[in-house]
C-alpha atoms as a PDB file:
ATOM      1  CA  UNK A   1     -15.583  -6.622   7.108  1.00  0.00           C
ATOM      2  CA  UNK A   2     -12.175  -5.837   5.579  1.00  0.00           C
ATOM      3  CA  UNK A   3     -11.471  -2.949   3.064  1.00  0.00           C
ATOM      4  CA  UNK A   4      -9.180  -2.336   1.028  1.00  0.00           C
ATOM      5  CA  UNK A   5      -8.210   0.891  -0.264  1.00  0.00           C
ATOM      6  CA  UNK A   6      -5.407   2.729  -1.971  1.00  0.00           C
ATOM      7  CA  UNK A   7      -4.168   5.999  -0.031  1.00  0.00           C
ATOM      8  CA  UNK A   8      -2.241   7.508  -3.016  1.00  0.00           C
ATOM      9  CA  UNK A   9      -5.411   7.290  -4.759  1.00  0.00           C
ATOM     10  CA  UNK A  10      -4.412   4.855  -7.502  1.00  0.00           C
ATOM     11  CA  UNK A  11      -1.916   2.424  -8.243  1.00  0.00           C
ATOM     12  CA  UNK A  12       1.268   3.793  -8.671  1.00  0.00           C
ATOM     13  CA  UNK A  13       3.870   3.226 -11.402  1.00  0.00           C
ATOM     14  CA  UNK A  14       6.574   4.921 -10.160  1.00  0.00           C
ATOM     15  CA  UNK A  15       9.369   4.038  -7.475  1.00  0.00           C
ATOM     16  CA  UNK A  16       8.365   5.320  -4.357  1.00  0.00           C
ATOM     17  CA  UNK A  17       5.426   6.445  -3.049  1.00  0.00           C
ATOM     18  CA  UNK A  18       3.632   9.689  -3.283  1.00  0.00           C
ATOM     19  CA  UNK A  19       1.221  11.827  -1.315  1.00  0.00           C
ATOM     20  CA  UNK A  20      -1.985  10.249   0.228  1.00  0.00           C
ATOM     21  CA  UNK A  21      -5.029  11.569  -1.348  1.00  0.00           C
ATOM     22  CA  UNK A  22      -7.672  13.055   1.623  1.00  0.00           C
ATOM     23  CA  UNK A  23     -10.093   9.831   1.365  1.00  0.00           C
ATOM     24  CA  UNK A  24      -9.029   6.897   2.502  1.00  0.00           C
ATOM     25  CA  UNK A  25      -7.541   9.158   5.797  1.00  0.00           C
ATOM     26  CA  UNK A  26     -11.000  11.070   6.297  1.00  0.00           C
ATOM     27  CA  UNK A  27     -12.819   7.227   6.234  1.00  0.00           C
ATOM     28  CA  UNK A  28     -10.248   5.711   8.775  1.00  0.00           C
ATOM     29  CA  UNK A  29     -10.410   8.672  11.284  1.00  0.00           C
ATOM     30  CA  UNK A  30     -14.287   9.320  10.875  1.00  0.00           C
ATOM     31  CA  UNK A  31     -14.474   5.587  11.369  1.00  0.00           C
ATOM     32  CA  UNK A  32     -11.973   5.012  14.355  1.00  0.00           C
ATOM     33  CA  UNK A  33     -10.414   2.577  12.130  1.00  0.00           C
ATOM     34  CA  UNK A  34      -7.172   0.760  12.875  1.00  0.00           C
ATOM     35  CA  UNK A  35      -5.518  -0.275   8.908  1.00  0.00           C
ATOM     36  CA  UNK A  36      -2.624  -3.011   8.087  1.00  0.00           C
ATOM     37  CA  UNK A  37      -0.499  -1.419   5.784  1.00  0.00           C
ATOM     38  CA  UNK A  38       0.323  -3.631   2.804  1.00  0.00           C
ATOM     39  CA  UNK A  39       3.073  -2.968   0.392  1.00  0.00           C
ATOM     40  CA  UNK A  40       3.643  -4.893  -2.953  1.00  0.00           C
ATOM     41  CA  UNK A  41       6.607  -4.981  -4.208  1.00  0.00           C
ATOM     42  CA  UNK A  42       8.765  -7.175  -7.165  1.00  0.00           C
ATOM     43  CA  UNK A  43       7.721  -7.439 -10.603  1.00  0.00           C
ATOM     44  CA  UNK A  44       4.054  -6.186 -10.366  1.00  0.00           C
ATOM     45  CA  UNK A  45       4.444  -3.715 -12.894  1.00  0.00           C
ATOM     46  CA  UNK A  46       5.290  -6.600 -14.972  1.00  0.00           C
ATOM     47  CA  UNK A  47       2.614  -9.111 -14.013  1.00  0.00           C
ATOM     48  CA  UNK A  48      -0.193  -6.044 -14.978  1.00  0.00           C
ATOM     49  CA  UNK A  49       1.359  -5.771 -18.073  1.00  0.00           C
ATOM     50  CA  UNK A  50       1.782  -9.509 -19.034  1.00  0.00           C
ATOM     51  CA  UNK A  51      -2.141 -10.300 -18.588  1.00  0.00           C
ATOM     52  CA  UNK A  52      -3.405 -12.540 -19.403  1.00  0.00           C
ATOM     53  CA  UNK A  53      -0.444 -14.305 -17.387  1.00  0.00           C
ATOM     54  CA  UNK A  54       1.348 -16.856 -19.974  1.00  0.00           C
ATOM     55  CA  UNK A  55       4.550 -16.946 -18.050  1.00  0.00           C
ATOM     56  CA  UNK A  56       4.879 -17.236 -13.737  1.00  0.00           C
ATOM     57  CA  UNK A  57       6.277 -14.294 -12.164  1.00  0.00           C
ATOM     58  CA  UNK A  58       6.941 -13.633  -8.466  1.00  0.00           C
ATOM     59  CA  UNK A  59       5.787 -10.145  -6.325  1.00  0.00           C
ATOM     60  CA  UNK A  60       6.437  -9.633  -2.557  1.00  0.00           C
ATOM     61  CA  UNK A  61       3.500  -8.680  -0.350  1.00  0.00           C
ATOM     62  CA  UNK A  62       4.289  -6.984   2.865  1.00  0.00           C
ATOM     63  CA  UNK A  63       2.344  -6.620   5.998  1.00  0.00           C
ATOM     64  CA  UNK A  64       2.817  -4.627   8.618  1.00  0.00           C
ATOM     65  CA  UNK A  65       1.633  -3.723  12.407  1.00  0.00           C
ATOM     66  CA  UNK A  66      -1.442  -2.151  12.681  1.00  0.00           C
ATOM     67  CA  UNK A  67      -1.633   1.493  12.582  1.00  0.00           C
ATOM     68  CA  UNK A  68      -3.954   4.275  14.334  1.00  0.00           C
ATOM     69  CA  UNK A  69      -5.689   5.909  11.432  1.00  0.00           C
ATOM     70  CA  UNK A  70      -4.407   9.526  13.646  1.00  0.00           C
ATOM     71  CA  UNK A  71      -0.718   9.000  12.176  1.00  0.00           C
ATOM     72  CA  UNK A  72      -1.134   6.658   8.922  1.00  0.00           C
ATOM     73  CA  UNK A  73       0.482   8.334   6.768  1.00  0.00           C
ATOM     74  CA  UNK A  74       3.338   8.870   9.161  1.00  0.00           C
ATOM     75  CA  UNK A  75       3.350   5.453  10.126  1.00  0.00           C
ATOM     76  CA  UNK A  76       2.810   4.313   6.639  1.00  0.00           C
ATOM     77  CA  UNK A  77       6.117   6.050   5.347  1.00  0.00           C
ATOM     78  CA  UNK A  78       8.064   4.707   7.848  1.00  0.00           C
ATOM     79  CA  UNK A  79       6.894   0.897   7.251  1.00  0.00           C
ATOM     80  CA  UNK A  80       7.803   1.547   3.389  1.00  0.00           C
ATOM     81  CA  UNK A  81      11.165   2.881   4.807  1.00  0.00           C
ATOM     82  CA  UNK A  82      11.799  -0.178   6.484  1.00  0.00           C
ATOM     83  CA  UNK A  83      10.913  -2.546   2.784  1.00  0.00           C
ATOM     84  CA  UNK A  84      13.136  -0.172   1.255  1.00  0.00           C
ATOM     85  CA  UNK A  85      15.982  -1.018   3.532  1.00  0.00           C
ATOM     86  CA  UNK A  86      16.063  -4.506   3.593  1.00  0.00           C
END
């Protein structure tokens, strides 16, 4: 079964990314779950706003090594790092 779930608690509009909320983290760990961070990046801010989609536009998905649900926020931060740098 996959899940997907947003740590900050929403989607954020911002640059950046802010603090994880307690749920997602309290589901991993209860669960012994390993999680794939994913990070979107480009023009997605864009693409929400031009719905119904009349013109193509381009995002970037990234996806990294699993991470122990113990340290994924940690772990989480430091894959963004790493998006951010390239």
């Amino acid at each position: 079964m996959n899940l997907y779930m947003f740590p900050e608690g929403e989607r954020f509009k911002g640059e950046g990314i802010t603090s994880f909320q307690s749920g997602a983290s309290k589901i991993a760990k209860a669960n012994k779950l390993t999680i794939i961070p994913i990070c979107i990046s480009g023009q997605n801010e864009k693409v929400f706003e031009a719905a119904p989609y009349k013109e193509k536009m381009s995002i970037d998905v990234h996806i990294g090594e699993p991470v122990e649900s113990q340290t994924l926020e940690e772990e989480y931060k430091e894959f963004y790092k790493s998006i951010e740098a390239k």
